[in-house]
C-alpha atoms as a PDB file:
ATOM      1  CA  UNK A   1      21.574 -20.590  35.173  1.00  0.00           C
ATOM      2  CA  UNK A   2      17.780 -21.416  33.719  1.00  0.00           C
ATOM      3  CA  UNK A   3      16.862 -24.671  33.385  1.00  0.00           C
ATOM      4  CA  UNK A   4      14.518 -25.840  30.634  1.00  0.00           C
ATOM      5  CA  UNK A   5      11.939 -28.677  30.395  1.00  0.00           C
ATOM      6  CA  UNK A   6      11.932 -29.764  27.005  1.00  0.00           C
ATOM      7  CA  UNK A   7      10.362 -33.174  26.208  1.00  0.00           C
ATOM      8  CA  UNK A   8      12.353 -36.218  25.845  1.00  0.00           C
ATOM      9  CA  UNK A   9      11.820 -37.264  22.417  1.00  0.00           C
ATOM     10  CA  UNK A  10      12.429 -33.974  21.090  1.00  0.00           C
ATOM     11  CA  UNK A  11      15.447 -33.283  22.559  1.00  0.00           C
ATOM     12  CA  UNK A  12      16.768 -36.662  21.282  1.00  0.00           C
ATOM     13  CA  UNK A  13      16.151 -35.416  17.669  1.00  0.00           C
ATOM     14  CA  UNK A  14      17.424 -31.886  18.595  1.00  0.00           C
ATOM     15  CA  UNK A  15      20.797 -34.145  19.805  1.00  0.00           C
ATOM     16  CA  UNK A  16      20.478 -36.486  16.781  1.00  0.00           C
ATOM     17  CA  UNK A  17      20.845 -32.949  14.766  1.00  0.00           C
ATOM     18  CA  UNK A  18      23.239 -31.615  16.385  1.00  0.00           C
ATOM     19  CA  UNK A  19      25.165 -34.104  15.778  1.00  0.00           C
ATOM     20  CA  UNK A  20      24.941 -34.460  12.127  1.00  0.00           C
ATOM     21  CA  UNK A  21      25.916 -30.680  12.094  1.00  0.00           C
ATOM     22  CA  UNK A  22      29.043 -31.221  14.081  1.00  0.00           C
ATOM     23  CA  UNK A  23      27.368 -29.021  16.790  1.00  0.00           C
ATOM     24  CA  UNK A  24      27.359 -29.564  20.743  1.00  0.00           C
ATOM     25  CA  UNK A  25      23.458 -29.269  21.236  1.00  0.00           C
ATOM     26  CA  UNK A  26      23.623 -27.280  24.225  1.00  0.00           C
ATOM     27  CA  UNK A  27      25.930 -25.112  22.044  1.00  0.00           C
ATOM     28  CA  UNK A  28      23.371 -24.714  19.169  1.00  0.00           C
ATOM     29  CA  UNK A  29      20.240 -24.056  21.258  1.00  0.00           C
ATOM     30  CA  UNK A  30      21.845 -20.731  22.382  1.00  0.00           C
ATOM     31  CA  UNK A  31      22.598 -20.045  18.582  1.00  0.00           C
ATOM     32  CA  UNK A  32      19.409 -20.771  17.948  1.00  0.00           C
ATOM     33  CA  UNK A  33      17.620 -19.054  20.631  1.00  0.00           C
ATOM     34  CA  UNK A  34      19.981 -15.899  19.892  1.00  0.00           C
ATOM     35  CA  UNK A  35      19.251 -16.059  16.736  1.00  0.00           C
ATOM     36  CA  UNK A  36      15.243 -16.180  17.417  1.00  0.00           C
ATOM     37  CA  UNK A  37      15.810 -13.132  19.533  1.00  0.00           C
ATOM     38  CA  UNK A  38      17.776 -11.295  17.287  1.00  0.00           C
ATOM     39  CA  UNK A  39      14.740 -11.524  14.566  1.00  0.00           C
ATOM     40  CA  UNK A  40      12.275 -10.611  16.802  1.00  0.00           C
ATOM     41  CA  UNK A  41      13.576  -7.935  17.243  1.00  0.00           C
ATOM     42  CA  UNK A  42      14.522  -7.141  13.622  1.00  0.00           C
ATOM     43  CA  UNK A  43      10.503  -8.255  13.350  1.00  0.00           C
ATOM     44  CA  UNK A  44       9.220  -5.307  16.027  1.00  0.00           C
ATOM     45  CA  UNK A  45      12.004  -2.373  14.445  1.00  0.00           C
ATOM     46  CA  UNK A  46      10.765  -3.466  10.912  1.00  0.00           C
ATOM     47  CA  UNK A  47       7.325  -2.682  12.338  1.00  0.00           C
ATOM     48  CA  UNK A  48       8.012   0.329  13.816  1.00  0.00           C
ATOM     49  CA  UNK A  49       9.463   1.642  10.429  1.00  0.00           C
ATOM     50  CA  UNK A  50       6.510   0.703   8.628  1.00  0.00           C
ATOM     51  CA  UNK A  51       3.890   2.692  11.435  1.00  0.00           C
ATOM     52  CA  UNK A  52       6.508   5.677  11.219  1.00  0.00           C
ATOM     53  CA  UNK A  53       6.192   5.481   7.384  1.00  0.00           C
ATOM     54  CA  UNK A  54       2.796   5.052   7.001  1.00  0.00           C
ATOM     55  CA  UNK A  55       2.142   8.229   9.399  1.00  0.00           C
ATOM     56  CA  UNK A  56       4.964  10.409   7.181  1.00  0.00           C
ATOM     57  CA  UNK A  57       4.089  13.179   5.255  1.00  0.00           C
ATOM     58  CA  UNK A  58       5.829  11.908   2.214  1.00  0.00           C
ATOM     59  CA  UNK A  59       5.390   9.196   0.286  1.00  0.00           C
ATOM     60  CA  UNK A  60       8.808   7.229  -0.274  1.00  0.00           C
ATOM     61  CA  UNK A  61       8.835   7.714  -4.045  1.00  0.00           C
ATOM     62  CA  UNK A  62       9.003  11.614  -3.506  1.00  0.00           C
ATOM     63  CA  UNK A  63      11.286  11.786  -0.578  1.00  0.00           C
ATOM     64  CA  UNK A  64      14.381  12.230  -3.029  1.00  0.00           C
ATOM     65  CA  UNK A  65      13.343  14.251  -5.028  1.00  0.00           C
ATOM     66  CA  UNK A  66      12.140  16.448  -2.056  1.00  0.00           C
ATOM     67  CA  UNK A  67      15.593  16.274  -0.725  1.00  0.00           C
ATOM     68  CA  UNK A  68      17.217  17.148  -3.909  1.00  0.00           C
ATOM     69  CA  UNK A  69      15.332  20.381  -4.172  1.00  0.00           C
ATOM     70  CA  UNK A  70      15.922  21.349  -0.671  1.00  0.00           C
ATOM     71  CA  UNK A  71      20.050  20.754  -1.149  1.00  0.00           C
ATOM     72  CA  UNK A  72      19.286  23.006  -4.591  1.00  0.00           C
ATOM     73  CA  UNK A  73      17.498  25.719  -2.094  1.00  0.00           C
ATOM     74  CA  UNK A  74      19.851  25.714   0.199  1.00  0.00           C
ATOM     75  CA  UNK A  75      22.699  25.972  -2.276  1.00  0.00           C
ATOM     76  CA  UNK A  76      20.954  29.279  -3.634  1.00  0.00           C
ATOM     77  CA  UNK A  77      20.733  31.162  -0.157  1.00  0.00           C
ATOM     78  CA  UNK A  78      23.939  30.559  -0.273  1.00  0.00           C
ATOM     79  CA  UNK A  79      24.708  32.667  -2.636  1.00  0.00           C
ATOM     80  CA  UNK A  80      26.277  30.036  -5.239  1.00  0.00           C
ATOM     81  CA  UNK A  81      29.876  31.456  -3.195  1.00  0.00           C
ATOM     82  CA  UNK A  82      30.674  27.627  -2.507  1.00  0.00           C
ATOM     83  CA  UNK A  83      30.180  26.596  -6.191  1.00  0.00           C
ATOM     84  CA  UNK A  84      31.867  29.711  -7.353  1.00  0.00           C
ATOM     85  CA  UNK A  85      34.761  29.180  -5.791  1.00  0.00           C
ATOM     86  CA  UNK A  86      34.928  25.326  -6.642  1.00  0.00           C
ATOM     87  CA  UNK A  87      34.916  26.087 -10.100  1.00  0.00           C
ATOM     88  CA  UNK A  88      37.729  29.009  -9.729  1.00  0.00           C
ATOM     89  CA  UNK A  89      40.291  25.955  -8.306  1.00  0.00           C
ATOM     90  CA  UNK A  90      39.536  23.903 -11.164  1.00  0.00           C
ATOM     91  CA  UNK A  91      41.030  26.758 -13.939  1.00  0.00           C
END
């Protein structure tokens, strides 16, 4: 296990805290310091997603509609067989 310096005074508040929250302090600085992970790395994915986006060749705005007219392309190869036959059960 790590041990941690952490000065005197502050840990006494940090206790004090802990405390008042019902919390065993050494209990709560794991939560805490899980929790400071966890959004750091929320932080650096949330950054990544922004680079990717910024570098796409689509702006978000016109990403659904671009998706809608590829589903309406793709439906037409098709030969509308799929749609026909949908509409055939429903008679």
């Amino acid at each position: 296990m790590a041990e941690v310096r952490i000065r005197e005074r502050l840990w006494q508040d940090f206790i004090a805290l802990a405390h008042r929250e019902h919390h065993q302090p050494t209990a709560l600085a794991e939560r805490l310091l899980r929790e400071y992970i966890q959004r750091a790395k929320d932080e650096e994915l949330d950054a990544r997603i922004r680079r990717t986006a910024r570098r796409a060749k689509f702006r978000i705005e016109n990403t659904e509609e671009i998706i809608r007219q590829y589903r309406r392309r793709k439906a037409s190869k098709a030969g509308n067989g799929r749609s026909q036959a949908s509409n055939a059960r429903r008679s």
